[in-house]
PDB file of N, CA and C in Angstrom:
ATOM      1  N   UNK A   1      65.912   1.872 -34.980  1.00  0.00           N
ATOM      2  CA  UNK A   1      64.622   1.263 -35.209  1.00  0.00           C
ATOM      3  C   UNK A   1      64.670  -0.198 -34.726  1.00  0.00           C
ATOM      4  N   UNK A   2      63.780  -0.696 -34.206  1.00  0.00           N
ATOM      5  CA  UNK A   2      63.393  -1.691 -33.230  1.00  0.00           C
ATOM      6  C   UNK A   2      63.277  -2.826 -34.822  1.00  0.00           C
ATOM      7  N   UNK A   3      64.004  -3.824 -34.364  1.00  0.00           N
ATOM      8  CA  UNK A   3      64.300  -5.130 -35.713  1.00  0.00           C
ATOM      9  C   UNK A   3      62.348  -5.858 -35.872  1.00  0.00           C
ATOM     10  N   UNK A   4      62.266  -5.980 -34.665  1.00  0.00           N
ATOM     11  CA  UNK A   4      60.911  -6.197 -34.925  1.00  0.00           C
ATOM     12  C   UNK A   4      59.880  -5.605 -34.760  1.00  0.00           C
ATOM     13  N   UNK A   5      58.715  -5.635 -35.312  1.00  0.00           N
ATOM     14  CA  UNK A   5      57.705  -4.865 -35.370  1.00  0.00           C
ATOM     15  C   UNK A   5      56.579  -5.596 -35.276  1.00  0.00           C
ATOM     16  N   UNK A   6      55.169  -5.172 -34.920  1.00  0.00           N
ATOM     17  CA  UNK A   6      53.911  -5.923 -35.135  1.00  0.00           C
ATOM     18  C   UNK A   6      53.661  -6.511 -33.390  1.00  0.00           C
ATOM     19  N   UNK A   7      52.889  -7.203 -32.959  1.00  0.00           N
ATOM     20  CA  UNK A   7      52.140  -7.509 -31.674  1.00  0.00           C
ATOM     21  C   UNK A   7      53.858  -8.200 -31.454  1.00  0.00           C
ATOM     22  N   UNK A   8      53.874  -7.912 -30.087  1.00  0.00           N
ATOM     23  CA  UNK A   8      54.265  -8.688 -29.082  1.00  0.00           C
ATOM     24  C   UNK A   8      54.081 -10.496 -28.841  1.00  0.00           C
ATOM     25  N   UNK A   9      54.655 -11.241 -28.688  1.00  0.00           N
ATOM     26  CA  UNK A   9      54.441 -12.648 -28.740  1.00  0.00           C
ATOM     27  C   UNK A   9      53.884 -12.862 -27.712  1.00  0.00           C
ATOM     28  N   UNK A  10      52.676 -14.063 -27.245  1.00  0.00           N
ATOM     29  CA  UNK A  10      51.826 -14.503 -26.043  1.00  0.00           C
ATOM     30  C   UNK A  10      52.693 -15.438 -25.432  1.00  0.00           C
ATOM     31  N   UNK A  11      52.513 -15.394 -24.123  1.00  0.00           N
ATOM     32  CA  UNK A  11      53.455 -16.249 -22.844  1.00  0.00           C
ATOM     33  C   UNK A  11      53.193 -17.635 -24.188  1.00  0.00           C
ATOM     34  N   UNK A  12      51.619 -17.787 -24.098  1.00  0.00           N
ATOM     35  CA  UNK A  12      51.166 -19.010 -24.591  1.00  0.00           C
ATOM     36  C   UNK A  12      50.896 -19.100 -26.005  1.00  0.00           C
ATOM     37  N   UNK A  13      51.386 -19.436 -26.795  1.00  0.00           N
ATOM     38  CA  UNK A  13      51.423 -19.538 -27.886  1.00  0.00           C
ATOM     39  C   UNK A  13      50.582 -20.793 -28.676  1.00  0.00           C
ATOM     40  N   UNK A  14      49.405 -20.517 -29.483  1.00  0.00           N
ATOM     41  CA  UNK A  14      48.625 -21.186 -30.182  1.00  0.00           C
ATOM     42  C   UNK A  14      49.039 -22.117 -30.856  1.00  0.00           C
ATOM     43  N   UNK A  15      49.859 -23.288 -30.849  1.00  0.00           N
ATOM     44  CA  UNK A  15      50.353 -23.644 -32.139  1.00  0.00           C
ATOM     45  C   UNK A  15      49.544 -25.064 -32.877  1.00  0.00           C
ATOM     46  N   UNK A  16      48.586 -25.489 -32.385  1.00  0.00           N
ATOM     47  CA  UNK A  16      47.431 -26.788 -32.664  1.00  0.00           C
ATOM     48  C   UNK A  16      45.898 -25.889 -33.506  1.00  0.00           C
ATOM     49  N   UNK A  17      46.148 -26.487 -34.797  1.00  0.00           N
ATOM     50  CA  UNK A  17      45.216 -25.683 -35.305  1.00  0.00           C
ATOM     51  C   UNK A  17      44.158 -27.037 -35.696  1.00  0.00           C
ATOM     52  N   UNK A  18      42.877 -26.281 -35.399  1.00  0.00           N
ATOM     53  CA  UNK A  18      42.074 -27.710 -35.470  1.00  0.00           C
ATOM     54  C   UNK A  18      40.686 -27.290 -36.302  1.00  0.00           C
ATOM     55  N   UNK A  19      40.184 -27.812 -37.438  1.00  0.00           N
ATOM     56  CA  UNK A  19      39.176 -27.448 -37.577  1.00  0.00           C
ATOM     57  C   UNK A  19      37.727 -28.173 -37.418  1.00  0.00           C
ATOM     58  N   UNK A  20      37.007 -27.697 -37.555  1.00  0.00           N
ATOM     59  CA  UNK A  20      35.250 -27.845 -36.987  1.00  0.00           C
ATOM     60  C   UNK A  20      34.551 -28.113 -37.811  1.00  0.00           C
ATOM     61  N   UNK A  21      33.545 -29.404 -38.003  1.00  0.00           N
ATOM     62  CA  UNK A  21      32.237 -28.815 -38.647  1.00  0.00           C
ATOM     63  C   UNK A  21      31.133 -28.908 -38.294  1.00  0.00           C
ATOM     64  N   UNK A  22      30.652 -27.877 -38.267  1.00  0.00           N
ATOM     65  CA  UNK A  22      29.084 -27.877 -37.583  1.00  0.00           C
ATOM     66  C   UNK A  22      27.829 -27.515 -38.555  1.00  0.00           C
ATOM     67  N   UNK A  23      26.986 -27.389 -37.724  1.00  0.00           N
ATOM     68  CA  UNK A  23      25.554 -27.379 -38.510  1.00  0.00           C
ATOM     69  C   UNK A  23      25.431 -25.778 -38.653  1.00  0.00           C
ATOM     70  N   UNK A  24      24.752 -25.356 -39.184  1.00  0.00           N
ATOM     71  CA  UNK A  24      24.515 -23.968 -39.359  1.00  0.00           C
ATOM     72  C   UNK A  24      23.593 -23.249 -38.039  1.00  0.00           C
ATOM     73  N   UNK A  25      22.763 -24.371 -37.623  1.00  0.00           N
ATOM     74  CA  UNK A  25      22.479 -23.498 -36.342  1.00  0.00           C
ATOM     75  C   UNK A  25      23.524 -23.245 -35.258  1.00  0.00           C
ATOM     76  N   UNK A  26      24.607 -24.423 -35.338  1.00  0.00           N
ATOM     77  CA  UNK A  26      25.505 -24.153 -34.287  1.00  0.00           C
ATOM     78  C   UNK A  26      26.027 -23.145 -34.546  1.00  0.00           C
ATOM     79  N   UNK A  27      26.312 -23.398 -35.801  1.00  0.00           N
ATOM     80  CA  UNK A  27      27.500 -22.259 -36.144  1.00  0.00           C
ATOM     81  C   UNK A  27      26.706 -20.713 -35.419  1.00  0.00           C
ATOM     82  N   UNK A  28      25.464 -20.803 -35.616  1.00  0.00           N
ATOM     83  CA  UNK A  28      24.806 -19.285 -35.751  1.00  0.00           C
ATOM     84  C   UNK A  28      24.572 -19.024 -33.702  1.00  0.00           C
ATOM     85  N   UNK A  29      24.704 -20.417 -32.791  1.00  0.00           N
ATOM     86  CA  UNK A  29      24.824 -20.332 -31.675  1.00  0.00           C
ATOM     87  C   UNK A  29      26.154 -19.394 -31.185  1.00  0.00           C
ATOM     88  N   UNK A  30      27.467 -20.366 -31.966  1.00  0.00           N
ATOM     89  CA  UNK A  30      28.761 -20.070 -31.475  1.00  0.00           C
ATOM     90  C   UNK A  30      28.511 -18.350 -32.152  1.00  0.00           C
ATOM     91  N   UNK A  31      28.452 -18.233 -32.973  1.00  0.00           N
ATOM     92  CA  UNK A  31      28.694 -17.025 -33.306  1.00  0.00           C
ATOM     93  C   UNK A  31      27.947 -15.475 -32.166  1.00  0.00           C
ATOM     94  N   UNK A  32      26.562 -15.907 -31.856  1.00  0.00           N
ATOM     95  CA  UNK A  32      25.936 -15.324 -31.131  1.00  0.00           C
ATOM     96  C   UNK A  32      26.203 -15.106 -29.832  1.00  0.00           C
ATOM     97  N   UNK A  33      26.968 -15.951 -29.141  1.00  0.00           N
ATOM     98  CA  UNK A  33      27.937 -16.170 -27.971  1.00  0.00           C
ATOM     99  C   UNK A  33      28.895 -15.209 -28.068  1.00  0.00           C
ATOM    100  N   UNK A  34      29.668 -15.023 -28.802  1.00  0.00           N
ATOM    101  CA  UNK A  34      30.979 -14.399 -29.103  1.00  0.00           C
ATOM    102  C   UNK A  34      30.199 -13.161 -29.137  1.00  0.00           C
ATOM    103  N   UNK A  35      29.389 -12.734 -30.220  1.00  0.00           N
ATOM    104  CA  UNK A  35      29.195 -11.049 -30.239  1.00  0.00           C
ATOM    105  C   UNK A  35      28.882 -10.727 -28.890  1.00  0.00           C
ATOM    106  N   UNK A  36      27.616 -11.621 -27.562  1.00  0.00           N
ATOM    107  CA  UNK A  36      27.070 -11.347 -26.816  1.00  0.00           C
ATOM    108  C   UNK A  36      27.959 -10.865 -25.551  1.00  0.00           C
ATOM    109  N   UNK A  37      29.122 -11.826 -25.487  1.00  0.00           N
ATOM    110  CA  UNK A  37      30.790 -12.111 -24.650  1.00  0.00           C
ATOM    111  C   UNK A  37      31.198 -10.779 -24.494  1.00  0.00           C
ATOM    112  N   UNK A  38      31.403 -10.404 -26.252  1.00  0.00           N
ATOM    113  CA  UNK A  38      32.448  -9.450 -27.120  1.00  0.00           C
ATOM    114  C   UNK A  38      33.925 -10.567 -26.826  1.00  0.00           C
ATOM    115  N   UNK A  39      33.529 -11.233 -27.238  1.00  0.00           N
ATOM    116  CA  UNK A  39      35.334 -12.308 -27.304  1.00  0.00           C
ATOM    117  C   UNK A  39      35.131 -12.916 -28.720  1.00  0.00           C
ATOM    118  N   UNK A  40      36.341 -13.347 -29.084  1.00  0.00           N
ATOM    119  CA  UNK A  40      36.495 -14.817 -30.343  1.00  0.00           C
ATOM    120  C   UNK A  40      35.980 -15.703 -30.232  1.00  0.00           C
ATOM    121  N   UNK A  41      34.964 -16.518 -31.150  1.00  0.00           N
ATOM    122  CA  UNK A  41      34.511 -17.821 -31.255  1.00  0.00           C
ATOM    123  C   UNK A  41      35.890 -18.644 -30.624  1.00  0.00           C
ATOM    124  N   UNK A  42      36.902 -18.739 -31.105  1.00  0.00           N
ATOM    125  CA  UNK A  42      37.548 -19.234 -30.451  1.00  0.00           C
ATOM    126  C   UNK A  42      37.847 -19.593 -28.926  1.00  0.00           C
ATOM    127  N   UNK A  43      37.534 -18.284 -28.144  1.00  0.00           N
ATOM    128  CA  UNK A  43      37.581 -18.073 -26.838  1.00  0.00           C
ATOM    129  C   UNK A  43      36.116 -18.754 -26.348  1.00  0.00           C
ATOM    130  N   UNK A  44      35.216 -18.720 -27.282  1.00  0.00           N
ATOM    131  CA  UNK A  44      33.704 -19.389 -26.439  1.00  0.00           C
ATOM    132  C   UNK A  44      34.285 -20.564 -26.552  1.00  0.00           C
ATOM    133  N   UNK A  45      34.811 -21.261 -27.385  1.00  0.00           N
ATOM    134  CA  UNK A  45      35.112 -23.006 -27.546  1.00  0.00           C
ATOM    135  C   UNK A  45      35.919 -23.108 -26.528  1.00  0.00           C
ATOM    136  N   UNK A  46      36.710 -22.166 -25.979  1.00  0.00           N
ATOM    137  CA  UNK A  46      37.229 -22.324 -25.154  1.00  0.00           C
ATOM    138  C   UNK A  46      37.182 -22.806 -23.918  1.00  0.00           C
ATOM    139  N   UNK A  47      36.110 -21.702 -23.687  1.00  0.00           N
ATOM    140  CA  UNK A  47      35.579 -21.570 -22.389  1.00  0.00           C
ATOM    141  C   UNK A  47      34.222 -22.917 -21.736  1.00  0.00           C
ATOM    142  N   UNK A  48      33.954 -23.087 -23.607  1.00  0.00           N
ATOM    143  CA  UNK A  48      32.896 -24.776 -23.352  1.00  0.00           C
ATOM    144  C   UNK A  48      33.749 -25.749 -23.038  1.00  0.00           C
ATOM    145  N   UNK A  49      34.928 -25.770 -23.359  1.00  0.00           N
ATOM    146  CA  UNK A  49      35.904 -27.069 -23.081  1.00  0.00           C
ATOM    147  C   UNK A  49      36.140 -26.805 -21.491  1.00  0.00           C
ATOM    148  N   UNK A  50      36.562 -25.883 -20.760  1.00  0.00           N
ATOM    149  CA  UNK A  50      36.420 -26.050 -19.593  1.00  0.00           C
ATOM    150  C   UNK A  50      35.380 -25.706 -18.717  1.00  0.00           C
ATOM    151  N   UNK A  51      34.534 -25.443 -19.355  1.00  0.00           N
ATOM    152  CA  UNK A  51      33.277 -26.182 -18.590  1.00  0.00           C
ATOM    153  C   UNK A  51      33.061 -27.315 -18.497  1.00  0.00           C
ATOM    154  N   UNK A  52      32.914 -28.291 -19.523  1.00  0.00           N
ATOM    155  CA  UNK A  52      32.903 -29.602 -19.676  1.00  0.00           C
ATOM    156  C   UNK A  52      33.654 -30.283 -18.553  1.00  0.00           C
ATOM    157  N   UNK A  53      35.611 -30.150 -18.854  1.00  0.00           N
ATOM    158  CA  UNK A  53      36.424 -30.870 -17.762  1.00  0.00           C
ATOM    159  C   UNK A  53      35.895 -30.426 -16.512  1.00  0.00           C
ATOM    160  N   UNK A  54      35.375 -29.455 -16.129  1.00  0.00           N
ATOM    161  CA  UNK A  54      34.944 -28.738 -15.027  1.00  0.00           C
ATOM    162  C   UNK A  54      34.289 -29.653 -14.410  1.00  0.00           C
ATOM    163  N   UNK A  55      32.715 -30.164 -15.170  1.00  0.00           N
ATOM    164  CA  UNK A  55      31.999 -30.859 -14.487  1.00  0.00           C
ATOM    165  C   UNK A  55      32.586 -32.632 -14.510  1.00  0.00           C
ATOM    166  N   UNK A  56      33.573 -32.966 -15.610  1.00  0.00           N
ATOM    167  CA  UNK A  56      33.746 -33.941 -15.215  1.00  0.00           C
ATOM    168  C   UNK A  56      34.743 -34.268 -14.167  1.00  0.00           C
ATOM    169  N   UNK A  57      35.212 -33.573 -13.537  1.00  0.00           N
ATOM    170  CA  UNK A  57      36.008 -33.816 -12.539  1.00  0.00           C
ATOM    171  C   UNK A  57      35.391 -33.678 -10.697  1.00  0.00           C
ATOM    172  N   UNK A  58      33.769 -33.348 -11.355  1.00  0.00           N
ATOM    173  CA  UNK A  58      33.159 -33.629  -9.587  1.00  0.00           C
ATOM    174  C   UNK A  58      32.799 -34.851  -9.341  1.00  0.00           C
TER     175      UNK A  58
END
């Protein structure tokens, strides 16, 4: 029997945990994003942060 069990470890590993506070409409934005995606709120914040550097680097 294999010593470990459970998911596999990511190349990239999460280890900065940060929390948020927002307004309730945001919240009800971010959330609506994610079901619409099918990804993690996490992954939309994600994906807004490099949008952002995106445009600031033209």
């Amino acid at each position: 029997m294999s010593p470990r069990t459970g998911r596999p470890p990511k190349e990239i590993t999460k280890s900065v945990n940060l929390g948020v506070r927002l307004t309730p409409e945001t919240a009800d934005k971010l959330k609506m994003c994610a079901e619409k995606l099918q990804i993690s709120r996490t992954e939309v914040i994600e994906k807004g942060i490099d949008l952002v550097e995106k445009s600031l680097k033209k």
